[in-house]
PDB file of N, CA and C in Angstrom:
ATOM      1  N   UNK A   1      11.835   6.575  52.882  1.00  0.00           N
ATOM      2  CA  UNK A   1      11.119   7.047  51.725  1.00  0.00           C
ATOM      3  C   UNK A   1      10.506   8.409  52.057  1.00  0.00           C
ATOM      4  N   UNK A   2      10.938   9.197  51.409  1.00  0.00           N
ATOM      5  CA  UNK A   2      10.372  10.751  51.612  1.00  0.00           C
ATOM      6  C   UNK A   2       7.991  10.807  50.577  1.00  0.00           C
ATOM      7  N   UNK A   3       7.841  10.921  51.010  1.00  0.00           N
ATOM      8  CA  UNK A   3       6.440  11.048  50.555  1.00  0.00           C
ATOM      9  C   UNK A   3       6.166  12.485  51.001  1.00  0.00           C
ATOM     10  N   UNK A   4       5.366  12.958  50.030  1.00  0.00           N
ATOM     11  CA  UNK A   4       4.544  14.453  49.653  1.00  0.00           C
ATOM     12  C   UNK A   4       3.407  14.588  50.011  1.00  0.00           C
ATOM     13  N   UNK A   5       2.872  13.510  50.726  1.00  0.00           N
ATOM     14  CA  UNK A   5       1.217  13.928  51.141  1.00  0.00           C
ATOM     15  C   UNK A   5       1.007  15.117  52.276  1.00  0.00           C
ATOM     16  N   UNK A   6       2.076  15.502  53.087  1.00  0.00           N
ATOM     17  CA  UNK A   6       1.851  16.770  53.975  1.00  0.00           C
ATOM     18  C   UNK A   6       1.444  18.245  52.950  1.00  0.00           C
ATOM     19  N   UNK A   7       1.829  17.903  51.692  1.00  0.00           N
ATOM     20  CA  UNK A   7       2.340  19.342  50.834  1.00  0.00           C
ATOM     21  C   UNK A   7       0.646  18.901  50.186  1.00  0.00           C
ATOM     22  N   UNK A   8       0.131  18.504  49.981  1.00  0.00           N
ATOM     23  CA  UNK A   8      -1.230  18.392  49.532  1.00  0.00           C
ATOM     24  C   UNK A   8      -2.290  18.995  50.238  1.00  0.00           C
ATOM     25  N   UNK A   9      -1.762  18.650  51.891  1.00  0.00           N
ATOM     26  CA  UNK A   9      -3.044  19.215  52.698  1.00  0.00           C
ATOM     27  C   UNK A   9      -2.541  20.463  53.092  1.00  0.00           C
ATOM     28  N   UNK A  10      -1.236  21.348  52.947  1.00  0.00           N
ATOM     29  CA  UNK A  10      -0.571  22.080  53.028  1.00  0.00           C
ATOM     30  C   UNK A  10      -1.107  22.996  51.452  1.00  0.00           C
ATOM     31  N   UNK A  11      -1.340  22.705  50.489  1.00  0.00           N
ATOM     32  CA  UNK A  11      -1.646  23.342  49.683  1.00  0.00           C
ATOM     33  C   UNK A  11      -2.745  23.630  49.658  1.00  0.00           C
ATOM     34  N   UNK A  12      -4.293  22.714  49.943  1.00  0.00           N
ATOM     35  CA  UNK A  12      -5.213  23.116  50.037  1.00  0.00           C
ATOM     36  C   UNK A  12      -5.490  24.400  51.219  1.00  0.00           C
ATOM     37  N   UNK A  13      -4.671  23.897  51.856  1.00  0.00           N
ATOM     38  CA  UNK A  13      -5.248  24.795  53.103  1.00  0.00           C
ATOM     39  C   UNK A  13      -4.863  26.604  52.871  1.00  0.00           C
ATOM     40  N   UNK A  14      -4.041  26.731  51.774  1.00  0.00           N
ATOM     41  CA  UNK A  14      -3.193  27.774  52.004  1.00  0.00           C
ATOM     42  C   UNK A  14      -4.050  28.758  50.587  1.00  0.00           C
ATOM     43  N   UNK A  15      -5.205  28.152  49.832  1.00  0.00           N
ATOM     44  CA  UNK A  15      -5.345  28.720  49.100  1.00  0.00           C
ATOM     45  C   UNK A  15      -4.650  28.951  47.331  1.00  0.00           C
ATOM     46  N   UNK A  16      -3.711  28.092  47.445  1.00  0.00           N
ATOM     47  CA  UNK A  16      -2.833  28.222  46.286  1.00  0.00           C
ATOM     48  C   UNK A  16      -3.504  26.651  46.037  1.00  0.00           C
ATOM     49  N   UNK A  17      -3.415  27.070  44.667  1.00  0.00           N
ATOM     50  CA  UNK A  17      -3.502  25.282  44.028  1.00  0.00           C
ATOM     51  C   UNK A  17      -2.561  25.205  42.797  1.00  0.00           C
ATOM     52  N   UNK A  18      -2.552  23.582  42.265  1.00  0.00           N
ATOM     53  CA  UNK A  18      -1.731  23.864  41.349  1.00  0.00           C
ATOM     54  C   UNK A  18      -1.617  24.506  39.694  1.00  0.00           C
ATOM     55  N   UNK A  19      -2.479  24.796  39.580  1.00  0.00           N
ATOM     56  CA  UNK A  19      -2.964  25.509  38.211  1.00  0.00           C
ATOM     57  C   UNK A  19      -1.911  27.106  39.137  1.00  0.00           C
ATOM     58  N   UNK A  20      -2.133  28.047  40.334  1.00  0.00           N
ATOM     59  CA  UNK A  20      -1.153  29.142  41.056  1.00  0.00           C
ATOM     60  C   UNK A  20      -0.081  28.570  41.167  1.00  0.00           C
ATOM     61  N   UNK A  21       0.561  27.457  41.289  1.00  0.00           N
ATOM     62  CA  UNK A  21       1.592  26.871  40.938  1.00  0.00           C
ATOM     63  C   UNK A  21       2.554  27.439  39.929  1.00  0.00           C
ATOM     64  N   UNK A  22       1.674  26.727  39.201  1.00  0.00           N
ATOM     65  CA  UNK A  22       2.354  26.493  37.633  1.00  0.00           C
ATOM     66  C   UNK A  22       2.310  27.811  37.039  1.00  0.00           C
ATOM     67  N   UNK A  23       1.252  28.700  37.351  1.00  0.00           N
ATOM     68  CA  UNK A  23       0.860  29.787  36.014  1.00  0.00           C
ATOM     69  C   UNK A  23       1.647  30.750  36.748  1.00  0.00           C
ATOM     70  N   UNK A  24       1.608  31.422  37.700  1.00  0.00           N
ATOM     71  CA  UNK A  24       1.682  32.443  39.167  1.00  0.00           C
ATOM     72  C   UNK A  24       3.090  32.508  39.519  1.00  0.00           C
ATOM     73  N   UNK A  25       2.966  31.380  39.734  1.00  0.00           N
ATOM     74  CA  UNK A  25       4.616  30.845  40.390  1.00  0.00           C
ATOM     75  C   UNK A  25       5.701  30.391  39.803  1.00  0.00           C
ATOM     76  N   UNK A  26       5.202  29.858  38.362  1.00  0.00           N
ATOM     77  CA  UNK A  26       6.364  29.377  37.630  1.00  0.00           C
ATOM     78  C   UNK A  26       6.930  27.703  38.351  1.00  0.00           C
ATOM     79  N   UNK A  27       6.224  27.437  38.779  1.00  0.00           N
ATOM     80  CA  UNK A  27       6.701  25.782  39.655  1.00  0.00           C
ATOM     81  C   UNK A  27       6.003  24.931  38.030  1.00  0.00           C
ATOM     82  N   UNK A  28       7.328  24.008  37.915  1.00  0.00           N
ATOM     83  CA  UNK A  28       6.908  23.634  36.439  1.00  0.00           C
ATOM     84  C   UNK A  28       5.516  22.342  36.961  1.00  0.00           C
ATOM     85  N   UNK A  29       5.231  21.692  35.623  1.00  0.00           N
ATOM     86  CA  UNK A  29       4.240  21.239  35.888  1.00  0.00           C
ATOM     87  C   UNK A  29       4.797  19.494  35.678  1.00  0.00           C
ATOM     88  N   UNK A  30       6.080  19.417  35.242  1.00  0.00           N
ATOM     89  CA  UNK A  30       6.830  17.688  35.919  1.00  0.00           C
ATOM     90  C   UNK A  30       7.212  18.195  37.209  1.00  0.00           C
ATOM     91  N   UNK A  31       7.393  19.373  37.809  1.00  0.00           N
ATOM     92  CA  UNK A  31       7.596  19.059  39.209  1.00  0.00           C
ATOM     93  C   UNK A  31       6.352  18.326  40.102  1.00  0.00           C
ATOM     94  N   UNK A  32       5.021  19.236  39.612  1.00  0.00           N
ATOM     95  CA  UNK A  32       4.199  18.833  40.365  1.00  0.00           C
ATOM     96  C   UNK A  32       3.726  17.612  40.388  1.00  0.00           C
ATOM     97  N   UNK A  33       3.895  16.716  38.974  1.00  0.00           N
ATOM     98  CA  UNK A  33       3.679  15.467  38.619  1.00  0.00           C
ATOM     99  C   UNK A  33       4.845  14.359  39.467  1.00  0.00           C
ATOM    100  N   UNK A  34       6.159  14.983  40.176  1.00  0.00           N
ATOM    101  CA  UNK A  34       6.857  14.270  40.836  1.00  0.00           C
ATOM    102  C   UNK A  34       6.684  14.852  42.321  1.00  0.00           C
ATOM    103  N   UNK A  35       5.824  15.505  42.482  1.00  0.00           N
ATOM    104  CA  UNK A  35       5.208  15.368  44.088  1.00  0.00           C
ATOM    105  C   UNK A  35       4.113  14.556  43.922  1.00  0.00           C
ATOM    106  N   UNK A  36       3.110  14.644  42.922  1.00  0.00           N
ATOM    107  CA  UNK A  36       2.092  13.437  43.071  1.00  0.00           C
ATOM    108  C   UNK A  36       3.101  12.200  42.727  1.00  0.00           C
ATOM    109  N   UNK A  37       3.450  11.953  42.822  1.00  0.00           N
ATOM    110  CA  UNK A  37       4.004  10.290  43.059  1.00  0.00           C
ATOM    111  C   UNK A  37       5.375  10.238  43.232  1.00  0.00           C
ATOM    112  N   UNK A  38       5.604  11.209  44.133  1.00  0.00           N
ATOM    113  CA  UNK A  38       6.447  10.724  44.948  1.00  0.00           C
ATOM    114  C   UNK A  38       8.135  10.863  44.951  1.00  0.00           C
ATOM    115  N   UNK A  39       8.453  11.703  43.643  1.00  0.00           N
ATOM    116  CA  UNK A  39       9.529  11.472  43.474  1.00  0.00           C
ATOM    117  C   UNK A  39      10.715  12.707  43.798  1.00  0.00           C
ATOM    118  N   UNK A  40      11.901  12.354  43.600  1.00  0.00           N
ATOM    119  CA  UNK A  40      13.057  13.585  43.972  1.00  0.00           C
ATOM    120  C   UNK A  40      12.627  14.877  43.549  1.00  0.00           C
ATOM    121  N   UNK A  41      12.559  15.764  44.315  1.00  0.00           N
ATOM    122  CA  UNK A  41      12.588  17.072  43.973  1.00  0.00           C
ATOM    123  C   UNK A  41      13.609  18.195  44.869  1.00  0.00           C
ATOM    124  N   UNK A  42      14.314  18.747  43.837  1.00  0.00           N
ATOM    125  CA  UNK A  42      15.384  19.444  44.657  1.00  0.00           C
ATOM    126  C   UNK A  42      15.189  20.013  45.659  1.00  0.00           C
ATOM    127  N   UNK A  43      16.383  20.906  46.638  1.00  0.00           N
ATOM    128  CA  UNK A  43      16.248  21.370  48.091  1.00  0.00           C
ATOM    129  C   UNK A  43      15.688  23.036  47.223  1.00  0.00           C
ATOM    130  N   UNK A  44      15.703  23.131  45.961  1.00  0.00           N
ATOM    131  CA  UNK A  44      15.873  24.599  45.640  1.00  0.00           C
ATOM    132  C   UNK A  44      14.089  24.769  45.735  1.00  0.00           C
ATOM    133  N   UNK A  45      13.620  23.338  45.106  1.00  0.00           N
ATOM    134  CA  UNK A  45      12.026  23.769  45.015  1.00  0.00           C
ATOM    135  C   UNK A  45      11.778  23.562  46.100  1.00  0.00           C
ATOM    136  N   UNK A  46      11.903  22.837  46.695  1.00  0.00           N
ATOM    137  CA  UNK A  46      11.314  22.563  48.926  1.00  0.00           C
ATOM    138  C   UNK A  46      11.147  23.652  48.828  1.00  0.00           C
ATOM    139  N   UNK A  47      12.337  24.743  48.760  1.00  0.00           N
ATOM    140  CA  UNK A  47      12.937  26.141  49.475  1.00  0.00           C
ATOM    141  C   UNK A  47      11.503  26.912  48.661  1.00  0.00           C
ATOM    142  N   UNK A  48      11.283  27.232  47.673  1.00  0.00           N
ATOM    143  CA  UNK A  48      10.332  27.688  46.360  1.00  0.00           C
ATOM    144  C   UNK A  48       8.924  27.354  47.762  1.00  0.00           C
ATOM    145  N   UNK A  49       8.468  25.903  47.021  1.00  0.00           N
ATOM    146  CA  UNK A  49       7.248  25.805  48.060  1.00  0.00           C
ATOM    147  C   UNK A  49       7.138  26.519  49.420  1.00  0.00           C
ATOM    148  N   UNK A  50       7.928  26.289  50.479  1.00  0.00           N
ATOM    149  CA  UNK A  50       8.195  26.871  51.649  1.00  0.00           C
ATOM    150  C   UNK A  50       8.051  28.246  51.576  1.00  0.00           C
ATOM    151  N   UNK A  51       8.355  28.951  50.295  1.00  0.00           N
ATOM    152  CA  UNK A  51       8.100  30.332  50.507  1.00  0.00           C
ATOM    153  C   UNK A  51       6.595  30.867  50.042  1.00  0.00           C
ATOM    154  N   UNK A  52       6.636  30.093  48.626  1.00  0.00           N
ATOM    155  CA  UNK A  52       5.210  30.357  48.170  1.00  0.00           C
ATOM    156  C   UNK A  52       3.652  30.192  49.292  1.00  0.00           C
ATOM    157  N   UNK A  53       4.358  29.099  50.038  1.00  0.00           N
ATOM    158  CA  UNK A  53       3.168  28.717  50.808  1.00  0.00           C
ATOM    159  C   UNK A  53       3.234  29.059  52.231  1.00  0.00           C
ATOM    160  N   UNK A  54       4.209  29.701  52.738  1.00  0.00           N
ATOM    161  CA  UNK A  54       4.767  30.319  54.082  1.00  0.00           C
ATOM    162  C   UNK A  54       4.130  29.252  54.946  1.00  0.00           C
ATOM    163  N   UNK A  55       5.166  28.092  54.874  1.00  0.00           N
ATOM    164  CA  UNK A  55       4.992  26.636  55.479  1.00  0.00           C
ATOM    165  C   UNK A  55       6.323  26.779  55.792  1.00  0.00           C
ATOM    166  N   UNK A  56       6.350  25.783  56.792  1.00  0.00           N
ATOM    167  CA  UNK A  56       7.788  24.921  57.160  1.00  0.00           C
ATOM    168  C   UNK A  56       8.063  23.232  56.497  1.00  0.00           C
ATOM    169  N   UNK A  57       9.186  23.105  56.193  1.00  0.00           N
ATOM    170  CA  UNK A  57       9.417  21.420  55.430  1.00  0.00           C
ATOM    171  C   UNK A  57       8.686  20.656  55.822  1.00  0.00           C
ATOM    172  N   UNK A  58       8.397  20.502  57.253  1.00  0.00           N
ATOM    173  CA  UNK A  58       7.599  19.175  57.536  1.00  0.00           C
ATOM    174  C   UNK A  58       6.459  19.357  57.286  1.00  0.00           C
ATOM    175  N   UNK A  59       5.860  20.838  56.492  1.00  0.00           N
ATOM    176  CA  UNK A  59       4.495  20.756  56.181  1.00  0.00           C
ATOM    177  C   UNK A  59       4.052  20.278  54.383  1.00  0.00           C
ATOM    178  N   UNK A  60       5.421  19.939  54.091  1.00  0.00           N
ATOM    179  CA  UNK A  60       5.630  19.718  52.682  1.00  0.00           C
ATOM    180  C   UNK A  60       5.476  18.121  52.371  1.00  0.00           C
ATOM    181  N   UNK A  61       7.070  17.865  53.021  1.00  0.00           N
ATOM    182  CA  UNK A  61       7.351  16.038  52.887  1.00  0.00           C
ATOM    183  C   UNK A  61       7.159  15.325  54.647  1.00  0.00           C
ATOM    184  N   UNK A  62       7.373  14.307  54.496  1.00  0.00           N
ATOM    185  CA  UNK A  62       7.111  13.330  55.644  1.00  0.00           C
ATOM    186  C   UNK A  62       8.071  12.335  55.301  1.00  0.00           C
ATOM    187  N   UNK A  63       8.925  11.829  56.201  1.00  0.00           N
ATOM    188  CA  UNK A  63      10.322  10.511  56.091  1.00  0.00           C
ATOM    189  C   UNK A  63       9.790   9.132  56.649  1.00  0.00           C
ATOM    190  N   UNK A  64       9.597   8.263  55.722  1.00  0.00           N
ATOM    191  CA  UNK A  64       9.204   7.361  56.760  1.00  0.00           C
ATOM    192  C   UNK A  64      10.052   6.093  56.050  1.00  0.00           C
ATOM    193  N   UNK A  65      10.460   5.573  57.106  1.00  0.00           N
ATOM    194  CA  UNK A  65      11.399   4.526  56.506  1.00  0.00           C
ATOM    195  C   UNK A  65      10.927   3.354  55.871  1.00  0.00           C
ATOM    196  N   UNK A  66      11.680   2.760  55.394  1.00  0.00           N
ATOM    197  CA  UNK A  66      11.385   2.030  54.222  1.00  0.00           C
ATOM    198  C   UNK A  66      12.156   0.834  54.543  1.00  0.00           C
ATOM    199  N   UNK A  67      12.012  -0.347  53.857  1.00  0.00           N
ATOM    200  CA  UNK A  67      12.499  -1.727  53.778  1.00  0.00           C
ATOM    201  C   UNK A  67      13.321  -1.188  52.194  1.00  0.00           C
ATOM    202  N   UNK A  68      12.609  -1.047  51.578  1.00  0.00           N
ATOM    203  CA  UNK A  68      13.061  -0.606  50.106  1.00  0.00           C
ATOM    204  C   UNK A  68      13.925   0.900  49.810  1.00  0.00           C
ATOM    205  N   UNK A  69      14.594   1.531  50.889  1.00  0.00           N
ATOM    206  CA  UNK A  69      15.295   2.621  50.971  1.00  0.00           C
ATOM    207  C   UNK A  69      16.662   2.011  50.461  1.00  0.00           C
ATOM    208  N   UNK A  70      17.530   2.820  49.784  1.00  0.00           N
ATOM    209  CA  UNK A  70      19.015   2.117  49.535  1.00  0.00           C
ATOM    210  C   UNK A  70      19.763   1.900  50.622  1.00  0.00           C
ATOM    211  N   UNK A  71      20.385   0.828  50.739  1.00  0.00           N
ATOM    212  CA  UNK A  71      21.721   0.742  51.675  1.00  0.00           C
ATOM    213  C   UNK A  71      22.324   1.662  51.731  1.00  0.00           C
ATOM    214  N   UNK A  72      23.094   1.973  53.123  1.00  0.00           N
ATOM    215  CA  UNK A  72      24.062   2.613  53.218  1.00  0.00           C
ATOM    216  C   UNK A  72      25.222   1.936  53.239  1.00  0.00           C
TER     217      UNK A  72
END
């Protein structure tokens, strides 16, 4: 299960919030509603965040496995 809580403390810290997001940046505002809970967001916005916030991925998402992950 990929979870977004790194990109929270990654955002506070960096000065951008999400109101600079959305208005500034153009990062829509169902994206940000599918980092608060958790859900798919493309490699194009990772790439977007990563620049806006001159972070690296693992300062965004976190992988942690799951019982409830799909089969392979």
């Amino acid at each position: 299960m990929i979870v977004y809580e790194p990109f929270w403390k990654t955002l506070k810290a960096s000065g951008e919030s999400t109101y600079t997001l959305i208005n500034k940046h153009r990062i829509s505002s169902a994206t940000i509603d599918k980092l608060r809970k958790n859900k798919p967001v493309t490699t194009t916005t990772l790439n977007d965040l990563c620049r806006i916030l001159s972070c690296r991925i693992e300062d965004i998402l976190l992988y942690i496995p799951s019982d409830s992950d799909q089969k392979l």
